[in-house]
Protein backbone atom coordinates (compact mmCIF):
# COMPACT_ATOMS: atom_id res chain seq x y z
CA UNK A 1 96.11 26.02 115.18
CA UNK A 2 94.93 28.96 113.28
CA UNK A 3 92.19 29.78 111.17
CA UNK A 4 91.66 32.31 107.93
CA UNK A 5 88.84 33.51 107.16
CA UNK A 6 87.36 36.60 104.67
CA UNK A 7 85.40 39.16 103.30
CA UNK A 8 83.56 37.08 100.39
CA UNK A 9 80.50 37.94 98.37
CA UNK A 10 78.30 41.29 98.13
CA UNK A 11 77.34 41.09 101.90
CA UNK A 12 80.49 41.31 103.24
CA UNK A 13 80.23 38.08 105.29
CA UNK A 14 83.06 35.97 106.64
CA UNK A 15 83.36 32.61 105.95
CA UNK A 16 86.23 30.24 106.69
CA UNK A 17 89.14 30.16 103.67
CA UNK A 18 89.40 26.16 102.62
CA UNK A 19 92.44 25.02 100.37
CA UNK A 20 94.48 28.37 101.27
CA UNK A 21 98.01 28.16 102.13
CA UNK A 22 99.81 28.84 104.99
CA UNK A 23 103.88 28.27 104.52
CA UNK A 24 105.84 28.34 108.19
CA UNK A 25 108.87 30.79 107.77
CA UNK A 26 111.97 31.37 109.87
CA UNK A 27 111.68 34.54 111.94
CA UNK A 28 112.57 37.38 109.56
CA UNK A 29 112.41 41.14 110.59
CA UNK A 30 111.35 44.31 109.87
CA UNK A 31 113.09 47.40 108.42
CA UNK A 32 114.03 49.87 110.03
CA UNK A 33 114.22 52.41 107.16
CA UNK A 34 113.56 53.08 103.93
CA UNK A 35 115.30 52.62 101.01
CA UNK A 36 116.17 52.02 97.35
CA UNK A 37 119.17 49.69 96.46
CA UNK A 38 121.13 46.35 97.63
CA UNK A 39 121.24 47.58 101.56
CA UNK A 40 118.54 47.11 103.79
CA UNK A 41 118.96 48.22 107.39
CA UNK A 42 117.50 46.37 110.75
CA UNK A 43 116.80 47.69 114.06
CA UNK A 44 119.61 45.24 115.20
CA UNK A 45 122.58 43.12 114.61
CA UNK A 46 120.48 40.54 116.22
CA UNK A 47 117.71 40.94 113.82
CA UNK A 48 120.10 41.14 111.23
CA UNK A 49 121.93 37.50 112.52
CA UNK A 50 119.03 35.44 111.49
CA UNK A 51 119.94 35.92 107.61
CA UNK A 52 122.64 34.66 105.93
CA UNK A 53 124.53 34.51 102.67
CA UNK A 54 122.05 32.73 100.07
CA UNK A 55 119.30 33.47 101.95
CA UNK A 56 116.32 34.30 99.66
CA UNK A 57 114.19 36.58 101.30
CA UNK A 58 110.87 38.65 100.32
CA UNK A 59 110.24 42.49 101.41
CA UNK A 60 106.50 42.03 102.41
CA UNK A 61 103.72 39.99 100.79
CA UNK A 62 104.94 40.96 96.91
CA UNK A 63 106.56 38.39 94.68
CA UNK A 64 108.16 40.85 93.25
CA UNK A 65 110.41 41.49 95.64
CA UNK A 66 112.33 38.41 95.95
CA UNK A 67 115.88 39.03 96.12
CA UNK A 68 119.08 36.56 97.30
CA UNK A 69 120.96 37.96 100.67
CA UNK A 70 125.03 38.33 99.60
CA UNK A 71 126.52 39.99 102.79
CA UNK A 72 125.25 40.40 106.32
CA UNK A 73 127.14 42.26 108.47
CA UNK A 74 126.14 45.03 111.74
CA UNK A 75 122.10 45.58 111.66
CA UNK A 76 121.65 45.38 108.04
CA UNK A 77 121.60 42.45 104.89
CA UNK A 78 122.61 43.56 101.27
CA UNK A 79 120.68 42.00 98.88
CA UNK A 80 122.18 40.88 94.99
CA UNK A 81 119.54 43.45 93.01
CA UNK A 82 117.96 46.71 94.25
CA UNK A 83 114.87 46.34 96.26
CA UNK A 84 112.82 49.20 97.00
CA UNK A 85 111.92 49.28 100.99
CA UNK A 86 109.57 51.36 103.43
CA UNK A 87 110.13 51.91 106.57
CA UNK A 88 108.40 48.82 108.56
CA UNK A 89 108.48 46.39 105.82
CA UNK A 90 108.53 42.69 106.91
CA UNK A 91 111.41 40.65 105.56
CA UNK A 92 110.71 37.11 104.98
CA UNK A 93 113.07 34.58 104.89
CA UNK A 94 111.72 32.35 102.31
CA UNK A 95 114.41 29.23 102.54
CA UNK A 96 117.81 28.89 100.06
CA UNK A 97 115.96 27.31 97.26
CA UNK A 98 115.04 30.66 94.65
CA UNK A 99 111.31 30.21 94.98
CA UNK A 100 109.18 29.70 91.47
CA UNK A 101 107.37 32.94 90.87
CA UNK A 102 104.28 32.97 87.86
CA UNK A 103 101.84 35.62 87.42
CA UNK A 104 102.44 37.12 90.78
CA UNK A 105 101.71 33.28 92.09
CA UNK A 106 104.76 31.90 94.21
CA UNK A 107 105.81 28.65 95.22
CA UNK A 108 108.13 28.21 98.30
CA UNK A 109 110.42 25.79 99.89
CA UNK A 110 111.43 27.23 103.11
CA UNK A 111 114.04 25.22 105.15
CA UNK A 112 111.37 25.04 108.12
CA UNK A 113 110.75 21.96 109.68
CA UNK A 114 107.15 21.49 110.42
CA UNK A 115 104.42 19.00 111.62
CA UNK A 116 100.67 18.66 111.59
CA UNK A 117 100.83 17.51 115.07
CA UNK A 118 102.92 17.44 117.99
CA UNK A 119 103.93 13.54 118.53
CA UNK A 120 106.81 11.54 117.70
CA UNK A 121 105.23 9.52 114.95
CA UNK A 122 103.93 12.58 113.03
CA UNK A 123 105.48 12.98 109.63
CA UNK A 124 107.12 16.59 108.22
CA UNK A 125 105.36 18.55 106.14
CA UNK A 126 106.84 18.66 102.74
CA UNK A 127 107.96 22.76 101.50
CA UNK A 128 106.89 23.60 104.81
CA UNK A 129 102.99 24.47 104.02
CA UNK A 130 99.93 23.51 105.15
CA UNK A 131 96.93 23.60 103.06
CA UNK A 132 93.61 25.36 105.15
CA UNK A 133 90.78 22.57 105.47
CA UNK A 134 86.87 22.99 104.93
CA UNK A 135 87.05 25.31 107.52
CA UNK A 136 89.79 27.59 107.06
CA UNK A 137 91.91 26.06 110.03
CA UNK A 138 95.28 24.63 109.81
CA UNK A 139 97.27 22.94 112.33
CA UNK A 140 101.10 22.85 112.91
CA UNK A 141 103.94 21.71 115.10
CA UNK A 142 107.79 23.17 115.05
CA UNK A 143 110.75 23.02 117.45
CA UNK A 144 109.94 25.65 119.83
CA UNK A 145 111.30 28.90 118.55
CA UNK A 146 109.39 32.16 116.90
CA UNK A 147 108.08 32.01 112.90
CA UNK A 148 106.61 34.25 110.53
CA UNK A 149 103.59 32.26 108.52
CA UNK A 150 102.74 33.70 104.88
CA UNK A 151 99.31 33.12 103.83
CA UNK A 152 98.00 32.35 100.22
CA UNK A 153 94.79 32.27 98.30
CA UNK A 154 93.59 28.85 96.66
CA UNK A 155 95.31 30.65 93.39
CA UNK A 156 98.60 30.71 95.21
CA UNK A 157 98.38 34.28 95.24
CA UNK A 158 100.11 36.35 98.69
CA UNK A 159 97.20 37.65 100.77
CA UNK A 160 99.06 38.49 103.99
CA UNK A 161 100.60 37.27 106.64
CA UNK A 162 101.50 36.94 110.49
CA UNK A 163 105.06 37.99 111.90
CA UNK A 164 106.48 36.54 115.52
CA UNK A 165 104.49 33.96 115.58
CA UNK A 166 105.30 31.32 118.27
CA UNK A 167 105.35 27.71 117.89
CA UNK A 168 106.63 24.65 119.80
């Protein structure tokens, strides 16, 4: 279960976030250094195992950073276009379907498998997202493992996002 919530309106209040979205990633990673081309470097070979070839991934929250893995090999990924990187920088693994990008909005369909709840009879959630209710909380099941969760506005627009998440 989580729950987003904001800074809305001229007093600076928090209120809960309904209709956001919240799409459940595989574990990504974070860079371990900075840089501008088709390699991006890992703190591990471990970190770096959880990508593979056709692997679309995102360097932080910006749509404009989608790129398509093409090589994985020691603790870093190469990537097929130049992608400019800081140090820190999470990398999302956002499924093997290119996602649809407009305006800086972005639609995903991670390879996650995901449930609103945490029987046997529940049914998958389609694309992997879950859509925040009236107040701001959002519910989801997964085979036991680690996830990164990328959150959106109602406008489908990246507002952030939680890394090492675990679920199960």
């Amino acid at each position: 279960v989580g729950n987003v919530t904001g800074t809305t309106g001229t007093a600076n209040t928090l209120e809960p976030k309904a209709s956001y979205r919240v799409y459940v990633l595989e574990r990504g990673a974070d860079a371990s250094a900075a840089s501008s081309g088709t390699l991006i470097t890992l703190d591990t070979a471990d970190a770096a195992s959880r990508f593979a070839v056709n692997d679309w991934i995102q360097v932080g929250s910006g749509t404009g950073t989608i790129r398509q893995v093409t090589a994985v090999g020691g603790n870093s990924i190469s990537v097929n276009t130049a992608a400019t990187v800081v140090l820190n920088d999470r990398i999302f693994i956002v499924g093997t379907t290119q996602p649809t990008v407009s305006g800086g909005s972005a639609t995903y369909t991670p390879s996650t498998t995901i449930y609103q709840r945490d029987d046997d009879a529940a049914t998958p959630v389609t694309n992997s997202m879950l859509t925040t209710d009236s107040n701001g909380e959002y519910r989801v099941n997964a085979a036991q493992g680690i996830y990164d969760l990328l959150e959106q506005d109602s406008r489908s627009a990246n507002v952030g996002f939680l890394a090492d998440v675990p679920i199960g």
